[in-house]
Protein backbone atom coordinates (compact mmCIF):
# COMPACT_ATOMS: atom_id res chain seq x y z
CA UNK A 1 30.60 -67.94 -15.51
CA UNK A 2 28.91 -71.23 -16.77
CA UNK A 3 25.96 -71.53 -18.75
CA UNK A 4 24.51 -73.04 -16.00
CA UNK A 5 25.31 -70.32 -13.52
CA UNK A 6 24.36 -68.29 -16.02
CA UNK A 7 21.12 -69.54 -16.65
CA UNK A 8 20.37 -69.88 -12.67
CA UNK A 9 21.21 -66.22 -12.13
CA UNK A 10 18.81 -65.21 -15.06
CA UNK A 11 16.34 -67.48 -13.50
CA UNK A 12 16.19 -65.83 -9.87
CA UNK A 13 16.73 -62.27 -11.78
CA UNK A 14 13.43 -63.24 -13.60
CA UNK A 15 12.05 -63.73 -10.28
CA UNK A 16 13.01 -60.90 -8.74
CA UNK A 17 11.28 -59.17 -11.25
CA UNK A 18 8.03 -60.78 -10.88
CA UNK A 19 8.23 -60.47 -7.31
CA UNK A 20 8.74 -56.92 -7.28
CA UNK A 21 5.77 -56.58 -9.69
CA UNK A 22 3.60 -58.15 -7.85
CA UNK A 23 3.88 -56.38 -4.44
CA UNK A 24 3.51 -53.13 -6.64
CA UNK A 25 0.71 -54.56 -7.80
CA UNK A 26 -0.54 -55.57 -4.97
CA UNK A 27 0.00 -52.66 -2.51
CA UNK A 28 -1.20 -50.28 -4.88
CA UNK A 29 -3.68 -47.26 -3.36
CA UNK A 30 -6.69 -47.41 -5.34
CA UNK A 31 -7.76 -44.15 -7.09
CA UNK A 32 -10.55 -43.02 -5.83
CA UNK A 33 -11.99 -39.09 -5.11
CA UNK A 34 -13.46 -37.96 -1.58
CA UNK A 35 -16.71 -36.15 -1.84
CA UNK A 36 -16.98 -32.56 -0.33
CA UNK A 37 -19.87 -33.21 1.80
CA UNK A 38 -21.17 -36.18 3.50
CA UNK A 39 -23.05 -37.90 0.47
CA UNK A 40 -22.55 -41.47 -1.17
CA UNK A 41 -24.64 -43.19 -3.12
CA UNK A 42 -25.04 -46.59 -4.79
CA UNK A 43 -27.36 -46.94 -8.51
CA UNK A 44 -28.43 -43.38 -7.78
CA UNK A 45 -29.71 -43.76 -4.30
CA UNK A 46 -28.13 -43.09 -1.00
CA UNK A 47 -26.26 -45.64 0.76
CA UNK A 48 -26.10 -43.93 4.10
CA UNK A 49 -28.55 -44.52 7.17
CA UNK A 50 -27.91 -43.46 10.40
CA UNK A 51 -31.38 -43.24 11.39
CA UNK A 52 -31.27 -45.12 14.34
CA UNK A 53 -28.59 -42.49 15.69
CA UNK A 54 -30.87 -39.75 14.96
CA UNK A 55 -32.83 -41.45 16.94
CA UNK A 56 -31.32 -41.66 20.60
CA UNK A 57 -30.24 -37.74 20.10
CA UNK A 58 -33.51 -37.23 19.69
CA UNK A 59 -34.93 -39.10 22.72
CA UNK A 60 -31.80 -37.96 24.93
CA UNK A 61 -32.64 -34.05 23.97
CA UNK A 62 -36.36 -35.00 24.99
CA UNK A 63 -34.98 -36.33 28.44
CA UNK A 64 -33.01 -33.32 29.17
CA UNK A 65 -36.19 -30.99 28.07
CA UNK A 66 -37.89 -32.82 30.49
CA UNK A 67 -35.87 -31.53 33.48
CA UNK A 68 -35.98 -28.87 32.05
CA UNK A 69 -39.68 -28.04 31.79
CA UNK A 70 -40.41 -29.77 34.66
CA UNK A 71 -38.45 -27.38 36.69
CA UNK A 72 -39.42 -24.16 34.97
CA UNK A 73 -43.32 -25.37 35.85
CA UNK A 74 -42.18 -26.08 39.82
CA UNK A 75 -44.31 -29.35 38.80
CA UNK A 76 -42.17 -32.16 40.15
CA UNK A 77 -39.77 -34.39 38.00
CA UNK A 78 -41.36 -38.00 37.88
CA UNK A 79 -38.24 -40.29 37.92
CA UNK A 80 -40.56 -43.44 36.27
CA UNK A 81 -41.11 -41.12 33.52
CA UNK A 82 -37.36 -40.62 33.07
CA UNK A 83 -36.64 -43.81 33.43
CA UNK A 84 -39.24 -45.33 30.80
CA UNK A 85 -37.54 -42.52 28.14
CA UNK A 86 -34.13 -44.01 29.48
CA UNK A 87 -35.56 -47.68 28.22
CA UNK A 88 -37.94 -46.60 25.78
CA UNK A 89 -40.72 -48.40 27.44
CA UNK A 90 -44.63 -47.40 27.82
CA UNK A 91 -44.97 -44.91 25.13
CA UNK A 92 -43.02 -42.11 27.08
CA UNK A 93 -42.48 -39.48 24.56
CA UNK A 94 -44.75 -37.58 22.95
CA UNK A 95 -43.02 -38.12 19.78
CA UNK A 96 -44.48 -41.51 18.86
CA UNK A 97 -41.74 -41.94 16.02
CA UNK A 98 -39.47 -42.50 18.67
CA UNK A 99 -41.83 -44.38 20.75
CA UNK A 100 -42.02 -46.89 18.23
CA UNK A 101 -38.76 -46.69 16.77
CA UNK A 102 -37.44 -49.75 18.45
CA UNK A 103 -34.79 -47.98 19.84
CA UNK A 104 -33.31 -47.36 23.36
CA UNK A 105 -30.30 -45.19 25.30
CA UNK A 106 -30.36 -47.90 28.04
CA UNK A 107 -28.94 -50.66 26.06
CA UNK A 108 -26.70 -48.46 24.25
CA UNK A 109 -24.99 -47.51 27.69
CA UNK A 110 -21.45 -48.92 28.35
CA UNK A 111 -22.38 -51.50 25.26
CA UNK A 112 -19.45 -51.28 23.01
CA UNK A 113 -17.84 -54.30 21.50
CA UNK A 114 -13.86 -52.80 22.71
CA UNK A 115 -15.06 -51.94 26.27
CA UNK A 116 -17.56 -54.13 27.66
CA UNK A 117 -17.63 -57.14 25.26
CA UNK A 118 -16.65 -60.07 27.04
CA UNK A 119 -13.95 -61.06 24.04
CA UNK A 120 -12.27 -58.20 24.63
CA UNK A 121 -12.18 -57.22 27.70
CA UNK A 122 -11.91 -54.09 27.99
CA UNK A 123 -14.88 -53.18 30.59
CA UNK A 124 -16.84 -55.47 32.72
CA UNK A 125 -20.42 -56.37 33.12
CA UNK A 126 -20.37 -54.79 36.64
CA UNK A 127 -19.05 -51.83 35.25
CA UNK A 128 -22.03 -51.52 32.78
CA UNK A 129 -24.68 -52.01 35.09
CA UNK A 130 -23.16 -49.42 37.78
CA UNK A 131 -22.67 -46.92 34.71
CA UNK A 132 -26.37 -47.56 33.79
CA UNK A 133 -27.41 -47.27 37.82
CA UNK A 134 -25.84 -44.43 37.67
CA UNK A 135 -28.01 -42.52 35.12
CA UNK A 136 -31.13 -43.89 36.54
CA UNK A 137 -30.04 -42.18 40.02
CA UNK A 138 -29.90 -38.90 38.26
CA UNK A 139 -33.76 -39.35 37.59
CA UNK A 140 -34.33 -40.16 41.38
CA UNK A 141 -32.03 -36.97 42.57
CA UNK A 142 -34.37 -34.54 39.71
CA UNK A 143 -37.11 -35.82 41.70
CA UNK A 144 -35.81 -34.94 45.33
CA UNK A 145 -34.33 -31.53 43.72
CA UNK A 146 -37.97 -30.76 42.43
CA UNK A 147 -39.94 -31.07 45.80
CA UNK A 148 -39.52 -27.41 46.63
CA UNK A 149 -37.01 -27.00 48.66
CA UNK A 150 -34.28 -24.03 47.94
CA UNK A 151 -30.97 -25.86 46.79
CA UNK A 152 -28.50 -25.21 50.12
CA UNK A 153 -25.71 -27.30 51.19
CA UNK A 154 -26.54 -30.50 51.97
CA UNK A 155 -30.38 -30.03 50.55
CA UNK A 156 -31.28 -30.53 47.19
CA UNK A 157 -33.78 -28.19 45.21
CA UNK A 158 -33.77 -25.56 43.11
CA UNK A 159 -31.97 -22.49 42.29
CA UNK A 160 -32.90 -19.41 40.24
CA UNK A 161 -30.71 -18.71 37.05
CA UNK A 162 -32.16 -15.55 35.55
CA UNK A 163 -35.62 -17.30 33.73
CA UNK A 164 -34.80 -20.45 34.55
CA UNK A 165 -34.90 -22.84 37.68
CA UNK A 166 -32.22 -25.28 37.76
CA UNK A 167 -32.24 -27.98 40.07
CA UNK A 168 -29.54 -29.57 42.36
CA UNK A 169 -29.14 -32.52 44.39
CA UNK A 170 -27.49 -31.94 47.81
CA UNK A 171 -24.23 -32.33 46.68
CA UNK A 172 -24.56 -29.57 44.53
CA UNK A 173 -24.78 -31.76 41.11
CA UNK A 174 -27.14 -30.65 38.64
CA UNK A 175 -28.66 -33.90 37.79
CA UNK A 176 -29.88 -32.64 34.32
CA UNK A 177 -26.31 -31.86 33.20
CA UNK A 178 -24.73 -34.93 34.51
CA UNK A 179 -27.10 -37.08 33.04
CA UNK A 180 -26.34 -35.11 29.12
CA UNK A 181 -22.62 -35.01 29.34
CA UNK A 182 -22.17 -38.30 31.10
CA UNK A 183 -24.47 -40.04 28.27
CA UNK A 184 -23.21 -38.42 25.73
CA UNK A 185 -20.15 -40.29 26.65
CA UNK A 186 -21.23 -43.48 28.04
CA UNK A 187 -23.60 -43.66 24.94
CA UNK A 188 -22.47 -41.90 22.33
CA UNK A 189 -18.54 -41.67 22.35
CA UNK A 190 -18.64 -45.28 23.26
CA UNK A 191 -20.51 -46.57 20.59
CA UNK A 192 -18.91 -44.21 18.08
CA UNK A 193 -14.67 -44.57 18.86
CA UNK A 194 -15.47 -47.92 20.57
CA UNK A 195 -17.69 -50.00 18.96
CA UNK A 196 -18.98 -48.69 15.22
CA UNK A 197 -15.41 -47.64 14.48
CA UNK A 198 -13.74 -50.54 16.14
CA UNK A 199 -11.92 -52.94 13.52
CA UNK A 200 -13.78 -55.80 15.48
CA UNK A 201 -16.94 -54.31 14.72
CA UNK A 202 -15.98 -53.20 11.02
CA UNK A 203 -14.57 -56.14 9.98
CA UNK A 204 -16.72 -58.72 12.19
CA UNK A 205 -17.07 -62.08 10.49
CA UNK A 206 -17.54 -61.54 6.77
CA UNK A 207 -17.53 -57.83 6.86
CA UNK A 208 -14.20 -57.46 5.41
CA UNK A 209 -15.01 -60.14 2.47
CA UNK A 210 -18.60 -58.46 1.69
CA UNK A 211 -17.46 -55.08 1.50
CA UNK A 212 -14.96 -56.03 -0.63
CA UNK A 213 -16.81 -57.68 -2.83
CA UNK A 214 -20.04 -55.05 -2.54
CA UNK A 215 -22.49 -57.78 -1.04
CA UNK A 216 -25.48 -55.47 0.16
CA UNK A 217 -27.28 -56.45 3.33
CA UNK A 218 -30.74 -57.91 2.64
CA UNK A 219 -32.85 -55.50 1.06
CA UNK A 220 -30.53 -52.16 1.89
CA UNK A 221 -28.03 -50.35 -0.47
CA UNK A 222 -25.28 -50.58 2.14
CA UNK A 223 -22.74 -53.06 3.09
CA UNK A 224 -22.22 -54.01 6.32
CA UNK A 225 -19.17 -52.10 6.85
CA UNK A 226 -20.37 -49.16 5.44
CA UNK A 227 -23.08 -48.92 7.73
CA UNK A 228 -21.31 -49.02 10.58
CA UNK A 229 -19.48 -46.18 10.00
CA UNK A 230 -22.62 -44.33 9.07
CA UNK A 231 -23.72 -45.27 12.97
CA UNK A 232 -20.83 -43.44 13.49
CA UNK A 233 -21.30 -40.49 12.01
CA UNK A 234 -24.54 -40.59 12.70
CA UNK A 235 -23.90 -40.16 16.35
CA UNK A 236 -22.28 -36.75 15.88
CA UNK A 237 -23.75 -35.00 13.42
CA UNK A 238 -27.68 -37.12 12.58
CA UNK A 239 -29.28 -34.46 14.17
CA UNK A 240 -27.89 -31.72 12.53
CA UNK A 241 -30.45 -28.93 11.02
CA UNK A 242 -27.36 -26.07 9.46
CA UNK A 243 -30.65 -24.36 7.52
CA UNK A 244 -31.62 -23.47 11.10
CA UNK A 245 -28.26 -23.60 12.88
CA UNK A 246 -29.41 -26.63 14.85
CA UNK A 247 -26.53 -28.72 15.91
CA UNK A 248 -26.79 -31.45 18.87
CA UNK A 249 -24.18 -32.59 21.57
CA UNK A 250 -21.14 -33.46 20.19
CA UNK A 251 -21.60 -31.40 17.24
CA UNK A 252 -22.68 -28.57 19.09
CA UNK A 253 -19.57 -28.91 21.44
CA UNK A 254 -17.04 -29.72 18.22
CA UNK A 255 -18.25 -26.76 16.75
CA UNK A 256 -17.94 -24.63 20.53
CA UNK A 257 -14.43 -25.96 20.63
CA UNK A 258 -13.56 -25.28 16.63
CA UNK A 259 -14.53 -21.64 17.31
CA UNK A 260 -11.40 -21.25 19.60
CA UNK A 261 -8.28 -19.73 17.23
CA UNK A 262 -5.98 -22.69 19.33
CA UNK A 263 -8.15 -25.57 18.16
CA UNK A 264 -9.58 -24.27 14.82
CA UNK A 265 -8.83 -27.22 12.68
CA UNK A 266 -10.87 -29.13 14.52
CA UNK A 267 -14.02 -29.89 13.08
CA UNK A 268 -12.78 -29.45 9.43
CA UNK A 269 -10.31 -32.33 10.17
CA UNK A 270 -13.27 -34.76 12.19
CA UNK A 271 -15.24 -33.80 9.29
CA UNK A 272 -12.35 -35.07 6.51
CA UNK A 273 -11.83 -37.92 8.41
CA UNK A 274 -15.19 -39.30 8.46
CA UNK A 275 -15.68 -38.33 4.63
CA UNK A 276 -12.10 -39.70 3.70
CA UNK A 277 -12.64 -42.89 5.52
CA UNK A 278 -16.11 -43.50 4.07
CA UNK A 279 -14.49 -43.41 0.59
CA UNK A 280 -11.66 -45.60 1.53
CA UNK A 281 -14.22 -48.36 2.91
CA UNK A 282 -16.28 -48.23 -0.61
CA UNK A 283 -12.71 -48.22 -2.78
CA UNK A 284 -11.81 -50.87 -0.80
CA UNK A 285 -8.82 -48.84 0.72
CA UNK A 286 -8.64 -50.87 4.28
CA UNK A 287 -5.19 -48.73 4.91
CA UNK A 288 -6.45 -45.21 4.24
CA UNK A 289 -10.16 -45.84 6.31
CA UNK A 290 -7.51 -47.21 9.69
CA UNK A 291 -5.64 -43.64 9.31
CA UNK A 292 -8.68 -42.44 9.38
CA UNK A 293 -10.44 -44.09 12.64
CA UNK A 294 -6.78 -42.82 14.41
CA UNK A 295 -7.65 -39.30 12.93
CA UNK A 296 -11.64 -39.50 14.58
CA UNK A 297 -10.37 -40.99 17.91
CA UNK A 298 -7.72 -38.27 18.34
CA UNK A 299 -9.44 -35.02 17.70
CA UNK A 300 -13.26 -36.29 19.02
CA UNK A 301 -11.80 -37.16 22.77
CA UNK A 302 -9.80 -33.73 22.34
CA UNK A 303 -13.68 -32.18 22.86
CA UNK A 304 -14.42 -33.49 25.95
CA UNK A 305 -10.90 -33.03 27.61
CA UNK A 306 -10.85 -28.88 26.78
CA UNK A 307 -14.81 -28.14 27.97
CA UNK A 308 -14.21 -30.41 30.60
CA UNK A 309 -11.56 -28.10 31.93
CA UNK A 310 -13.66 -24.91 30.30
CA UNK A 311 -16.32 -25.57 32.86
CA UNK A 312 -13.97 -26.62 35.51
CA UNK A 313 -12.48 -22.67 34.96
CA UNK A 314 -16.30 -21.27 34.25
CA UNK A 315 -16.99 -22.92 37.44
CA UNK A 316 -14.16 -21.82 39.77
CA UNK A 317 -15.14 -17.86 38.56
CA UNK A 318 -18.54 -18.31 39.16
CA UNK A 319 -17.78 -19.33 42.90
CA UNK A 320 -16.68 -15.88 43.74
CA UNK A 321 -18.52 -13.54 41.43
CA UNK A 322 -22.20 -15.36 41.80
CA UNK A 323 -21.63 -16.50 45.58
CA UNK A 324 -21.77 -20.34 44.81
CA UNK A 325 -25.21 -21.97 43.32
CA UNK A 326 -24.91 -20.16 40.17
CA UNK A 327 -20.88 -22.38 39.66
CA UNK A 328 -22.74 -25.71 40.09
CA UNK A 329 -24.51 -25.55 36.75
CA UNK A 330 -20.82 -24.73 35.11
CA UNK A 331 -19.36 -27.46 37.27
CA UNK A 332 -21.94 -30.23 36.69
CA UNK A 333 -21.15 -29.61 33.05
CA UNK A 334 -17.34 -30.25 33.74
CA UNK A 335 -18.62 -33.57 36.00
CA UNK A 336 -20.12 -34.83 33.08
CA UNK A 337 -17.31 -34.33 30.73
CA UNK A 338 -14.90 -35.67 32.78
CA UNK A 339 -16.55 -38.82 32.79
CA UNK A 340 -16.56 -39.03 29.06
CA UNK A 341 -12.87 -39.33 29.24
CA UNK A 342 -13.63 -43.20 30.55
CA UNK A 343 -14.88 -43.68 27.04
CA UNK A 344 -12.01 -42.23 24.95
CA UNK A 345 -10.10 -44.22 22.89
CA UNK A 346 -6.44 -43.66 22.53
CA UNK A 347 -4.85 -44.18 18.62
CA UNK A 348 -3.01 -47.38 18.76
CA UNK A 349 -3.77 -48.36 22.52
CA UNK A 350 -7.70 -48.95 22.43
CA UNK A 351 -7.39 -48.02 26.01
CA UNK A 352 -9.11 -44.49 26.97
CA UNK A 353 -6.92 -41.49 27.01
CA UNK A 354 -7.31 -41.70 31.11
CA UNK A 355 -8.90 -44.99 32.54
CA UNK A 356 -11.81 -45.25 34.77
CA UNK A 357 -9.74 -45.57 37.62
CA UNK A 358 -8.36 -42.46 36.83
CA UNK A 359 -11.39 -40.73 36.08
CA UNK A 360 -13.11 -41.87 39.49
CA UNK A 361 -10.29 -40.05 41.17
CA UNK A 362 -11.49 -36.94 39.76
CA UNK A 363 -15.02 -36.75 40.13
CA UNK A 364 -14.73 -38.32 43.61
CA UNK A 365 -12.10 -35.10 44.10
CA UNK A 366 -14.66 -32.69 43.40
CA UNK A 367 -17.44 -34.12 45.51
CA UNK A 368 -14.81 -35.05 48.65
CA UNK A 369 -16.06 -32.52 50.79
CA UNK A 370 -19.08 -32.94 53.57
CA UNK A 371 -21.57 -31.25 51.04
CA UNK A 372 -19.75 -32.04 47.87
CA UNK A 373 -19.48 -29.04 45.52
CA UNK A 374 -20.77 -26.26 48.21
CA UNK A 375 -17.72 -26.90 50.19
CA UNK A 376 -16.39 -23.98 47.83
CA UNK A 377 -12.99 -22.83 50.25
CA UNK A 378 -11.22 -26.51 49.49
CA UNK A 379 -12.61 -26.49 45.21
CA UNK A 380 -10.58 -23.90 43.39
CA UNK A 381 -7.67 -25.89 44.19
CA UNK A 382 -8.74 -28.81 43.25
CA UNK A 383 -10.13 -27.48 39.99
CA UNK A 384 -6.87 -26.16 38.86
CA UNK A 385 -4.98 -29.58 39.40
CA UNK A 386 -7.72 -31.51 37.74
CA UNK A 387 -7.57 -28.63 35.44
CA UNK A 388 -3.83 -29.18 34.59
CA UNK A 389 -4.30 -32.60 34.38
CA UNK A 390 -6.54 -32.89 32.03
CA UNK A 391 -4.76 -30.57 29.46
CA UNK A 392 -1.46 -31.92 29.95
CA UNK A 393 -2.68 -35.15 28.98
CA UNK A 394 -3.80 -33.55 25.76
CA UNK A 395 -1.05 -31.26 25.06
CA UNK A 396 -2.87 -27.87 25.41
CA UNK A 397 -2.66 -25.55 28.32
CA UNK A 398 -5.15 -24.79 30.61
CA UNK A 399 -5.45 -20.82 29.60
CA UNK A 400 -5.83 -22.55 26.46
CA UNK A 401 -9.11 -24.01 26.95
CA UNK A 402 -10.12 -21.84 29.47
CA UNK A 403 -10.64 -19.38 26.38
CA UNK A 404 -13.44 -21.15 24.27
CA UNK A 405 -16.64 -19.41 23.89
């Protein structure tokens, strides 16, 4: 060989070299160390808020006493009251932190930036305001159920569960239930796998550049990004009181679900996730928080889809050994999990796990006869194929989830 050759082939060796050293460089994982519990902080204050999370638990839990006292009393539900909690509008709680919180559930219903932002396309605006309809009907349907009448088929009122009067409307839903399930999927899981944990949310406009280079919003100790995934977390586990053993909808239900020997990983993996990921977004570790959104997605819609067919079970027992009424309560619950499907999101889709189309075919299954759910001799099959469904979608069985406590 030349000297030239030679030369040229030291040349593009040399290269090589520094080419290889700096993708090393460059894809490097940064050390960093994952706390054991939920707690960051930034110049020896916390950098988390979720507040505004704690928030609409709070005022959904006060909507679903409501019913609930309301009914116990035999004093009739006032479906303007409902719907001012529902809006936040008119003082309507008799918490006045949350009257004058500033916060709402209405306008975090159907609102996340993946499903129902017009850039993405993946709801519609019709879709949001018949989702929001929706809930507001369940406030009219408490207030026929509460008039006095006995729940029978085709009439709504109430029925008497040991100490407790629960109330129906004529199709046998118990609007109370359907309202808490349904929201906390229209509302919650959709602004926690759709919108806070959404890469078009996390790394909106600058977010990716500011976190990155630790720019604070004005006068908080949080970047942007990092308080989004706060919201996140915030709408699981922000009202969470373990000194008292107070845990609120999805927590409560991750925790129901965790207790089951078949899905006992559960919440210590959600948990990880959500811890791991928050480190990741303050190392700067875009790769390792991703993994981590796939992780939440996964095992959070997992909780819906097994006490959605727990109920579904609960329910078609209850039809035989409690003679009907008594099932409805069960299978509201299951109604109102089954539409929190719709706002799943699917790791590496961001499409839900089973689409609303889907979805519609199920709850219109179960209220397809005359007098909906009282039309009990066509139901137990149909809550065994919506049953199997369901879990084979998710890869468990039905006997499975038909087990959880």
């Amino acid at each position: 060989m030349n000297k030239t050759k030679q030369f040229l082939a030291l040349v593009a060796f040399s290269s090589f070299l520094i080419s290889c050293s700096n993708d090393d460089s460059s894809s490097a994982t940064p050390e960093y160390t994952v706390p054991a519990t939920y707690t960051f902080e930034r110049n020896n204050a916390t950098s988390i808020d979720f507040s505004g999370q704690t928030t609409r638990i709070a005022m959904l839990q006060a909507m679903g006493d409501y019913y609930k006292t309301q009914a116990n009393a035999g004093v009739a539900i006032d479906a303007s009251a409902l719907s001012n909690m529902y809006s936040n509008t008119g003082n309507p709680f008799s918490d006045t932190n949350l009257n004058t919180s500033g916060k709402q559930l209405k306008d975090k219903t159907a609102a996340s930036v993946d499903y129902f932002s017009l850039l993405y396309g993946g709801g519609t605006t019709a879709e949001q305001v018949s989702v929001r309809s929706f809930f507001e009907n369940q406030f009219t349907e408490g207030n026929n159920a509460s008039q006095g009448n006995n729940a029978s088929a085709g009439v709504a009122g109430k029925y008497i569960d040991g100490s407790s009067n629960r109330l129906f409307a004529a199709n046998g839903l118990e609007p109370q239930q359907v309202l808490l399930k349904g929201m906390m999927g229209a509302s919650f899981m959709d602004q926690i796998v759709n919108n806070y944990l959404s890469v078009n949310k996390l790394d909106a406009g600058s977010n990716k550049i500011d976190n990155t280079n630790k720019v604070l919003e004005a006068g908080k100790n949080f970047t942007t990004m990092e308080h989004n995934w706060d919201e996140a977390y915030g709408y699981i586990y922000g009202a969470d009181d373990a000194t008292n053993n107070v845990y609120r909808f999805w927590s409560s239900y991750i925790n129901q679900v965790n207790a089951d020997t078949d899905f006992n990983t559960l919440k210590a993996d959600i948990d990880l996730a959500f811890r791991k990921g928050r480190a990741a977004i303050v190392a700067n570790d875009y790769t390792t928080r991703d993994a981590q959104i796939a992780i939440i997605k996964e095992k959070l819609a997992l909780v819906p889809a097994v006490r959605a067919v727990y109920y579904l079970q609960e329910g078609k027992e209850k039809l035989v050994t409690d003679n009907g009424a008594k099932a409805f309560h069960a299978l509201s619950e299951g109604y109102g999990f089954i539409m929190s499907l719709r706002y799943t999101n699917k790791p590496g889709t961001n499409n839900p796990y089973f689409t609303k189309a889907e979805v519609d075919t199920m709850l219109n299954s179960l209220l397809s006869g005359p007098n909906g759910l009282w039309d009990i001799d066509n139901l137990s099959p149909k809550l065994d194929a919506i049953s199997t469904q369901i879990a084979t979608k998710f890869g468990f069985t039905v006997a499975q989830a038909a087990t959880v406590d």
